[in-house]
C-alpha atoms as a PDB file:
ATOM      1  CA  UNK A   1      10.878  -8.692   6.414  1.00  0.00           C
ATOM      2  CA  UNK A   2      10.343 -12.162   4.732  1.00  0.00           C
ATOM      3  CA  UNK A   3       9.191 -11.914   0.801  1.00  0.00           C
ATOM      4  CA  UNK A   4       6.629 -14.233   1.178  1.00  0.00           C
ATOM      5  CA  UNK A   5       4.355 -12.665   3.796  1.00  0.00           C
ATOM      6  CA  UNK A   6       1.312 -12.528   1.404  1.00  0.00           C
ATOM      7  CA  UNK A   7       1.661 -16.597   0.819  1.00  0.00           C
ATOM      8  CA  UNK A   8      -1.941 -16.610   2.406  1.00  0.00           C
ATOM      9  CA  UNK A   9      -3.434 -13.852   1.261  1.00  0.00           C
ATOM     10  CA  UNK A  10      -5.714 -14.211  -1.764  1.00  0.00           C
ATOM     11  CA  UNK A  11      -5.235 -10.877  -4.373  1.00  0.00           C
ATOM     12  CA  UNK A  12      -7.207 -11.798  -7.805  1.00  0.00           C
ATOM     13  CA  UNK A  13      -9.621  -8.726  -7.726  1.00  0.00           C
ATOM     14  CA  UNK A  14      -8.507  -4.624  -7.516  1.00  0.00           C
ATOM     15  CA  UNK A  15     -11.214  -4.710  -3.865  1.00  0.00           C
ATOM     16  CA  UNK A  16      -8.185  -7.461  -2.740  1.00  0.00           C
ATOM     17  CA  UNK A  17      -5.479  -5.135  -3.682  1.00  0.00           C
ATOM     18  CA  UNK A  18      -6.807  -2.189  -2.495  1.00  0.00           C
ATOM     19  CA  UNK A  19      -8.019  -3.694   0.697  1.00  0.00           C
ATOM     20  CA  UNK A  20      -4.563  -5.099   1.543  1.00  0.00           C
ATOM     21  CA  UNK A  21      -2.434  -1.793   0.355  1.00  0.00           C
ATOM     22  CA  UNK A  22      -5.080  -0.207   2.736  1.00  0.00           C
ATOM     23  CA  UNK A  23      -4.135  -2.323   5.708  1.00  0.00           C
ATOM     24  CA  UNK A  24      -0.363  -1.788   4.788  1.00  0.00           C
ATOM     25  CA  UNK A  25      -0.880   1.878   4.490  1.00  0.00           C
ATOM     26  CA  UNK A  26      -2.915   1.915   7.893  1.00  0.00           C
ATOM     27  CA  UNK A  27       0.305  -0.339   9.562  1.00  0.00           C
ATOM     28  CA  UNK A  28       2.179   1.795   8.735  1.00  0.00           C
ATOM     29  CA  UNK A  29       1.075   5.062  10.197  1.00  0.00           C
ATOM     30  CA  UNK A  30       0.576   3.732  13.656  1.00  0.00           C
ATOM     31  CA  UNK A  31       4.178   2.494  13.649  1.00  0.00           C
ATOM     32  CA  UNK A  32       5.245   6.198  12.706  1.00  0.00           C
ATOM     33  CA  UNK A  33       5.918   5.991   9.124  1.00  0.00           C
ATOM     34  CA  UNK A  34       5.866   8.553   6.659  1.00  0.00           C
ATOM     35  CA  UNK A  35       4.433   7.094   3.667  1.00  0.00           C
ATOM     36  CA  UNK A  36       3.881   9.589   1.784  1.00  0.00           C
ATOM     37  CA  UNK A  37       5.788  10.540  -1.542  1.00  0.00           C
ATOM     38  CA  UNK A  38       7.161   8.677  -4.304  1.00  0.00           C
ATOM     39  CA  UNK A  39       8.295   4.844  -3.450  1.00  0.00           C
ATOM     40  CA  UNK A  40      10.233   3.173  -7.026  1.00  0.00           C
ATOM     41  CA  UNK A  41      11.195  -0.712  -6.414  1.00  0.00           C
ATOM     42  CA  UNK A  42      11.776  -3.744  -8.110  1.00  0.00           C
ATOM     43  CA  UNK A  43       9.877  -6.794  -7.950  1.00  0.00           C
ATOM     44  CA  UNK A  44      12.084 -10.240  -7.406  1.00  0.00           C
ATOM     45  CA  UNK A  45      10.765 -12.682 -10.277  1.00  0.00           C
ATOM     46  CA  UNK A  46       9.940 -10.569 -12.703  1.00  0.00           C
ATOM     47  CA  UNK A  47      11.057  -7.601 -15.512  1.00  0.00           C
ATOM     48  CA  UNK A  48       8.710  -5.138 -13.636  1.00  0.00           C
ATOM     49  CA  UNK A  49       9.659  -2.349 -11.512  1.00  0.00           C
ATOM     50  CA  UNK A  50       6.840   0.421 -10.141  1.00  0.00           C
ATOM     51  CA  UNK A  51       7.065   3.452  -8.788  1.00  0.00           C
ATOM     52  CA  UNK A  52       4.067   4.239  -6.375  1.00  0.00           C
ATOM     53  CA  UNK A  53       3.157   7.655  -4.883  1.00  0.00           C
ATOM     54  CA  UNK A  54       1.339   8.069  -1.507  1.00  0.00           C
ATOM     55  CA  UNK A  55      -0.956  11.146  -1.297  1.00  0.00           C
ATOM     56  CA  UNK A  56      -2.831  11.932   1.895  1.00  0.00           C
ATOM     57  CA  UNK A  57      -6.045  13.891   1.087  1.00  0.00           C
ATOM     58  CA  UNK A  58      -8.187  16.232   2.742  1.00  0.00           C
ATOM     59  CA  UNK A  59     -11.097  14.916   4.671  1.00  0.00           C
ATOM     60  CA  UNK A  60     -14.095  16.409   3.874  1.00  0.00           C
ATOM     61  CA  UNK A  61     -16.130  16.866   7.375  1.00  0.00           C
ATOM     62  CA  UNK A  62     -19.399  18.624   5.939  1.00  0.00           C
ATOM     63  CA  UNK A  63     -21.671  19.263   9.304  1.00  0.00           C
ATOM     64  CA  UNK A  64     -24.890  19.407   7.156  1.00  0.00           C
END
């Protein structure tokens, strides 16, 4: 995987973020991976490195 595969993708509001981490997320899963736990990285460019953790919730199917 390339770095730069968000080149075209504009990300200046939290919706952006979210919306694109959602379509990652989504990717993902239909490709068989297990994204959830505890993911720690580094970012290239910068002093920051994260640690995300995935958590799949419970649907809540109410038939009322």
């Amino acid at each position: 995987m390339t770095r730069d595969r968000l080149g075209d993708v504009e990300l200046s509001t939290a919706a952006d973020f979210e919306a694109v981490l959602a379509a990652v997320v989504e990717k993902a899963i239909k490709n068989d991976v297990d994204v959830r736990g505890s993911w720690e990285f580094q970012t290239r460019g910068s002093t920051h490195d994260w640690e995300v953790e995935i958590i799949e919730l419970d649907k809540d199917f109410d038939d009322d």
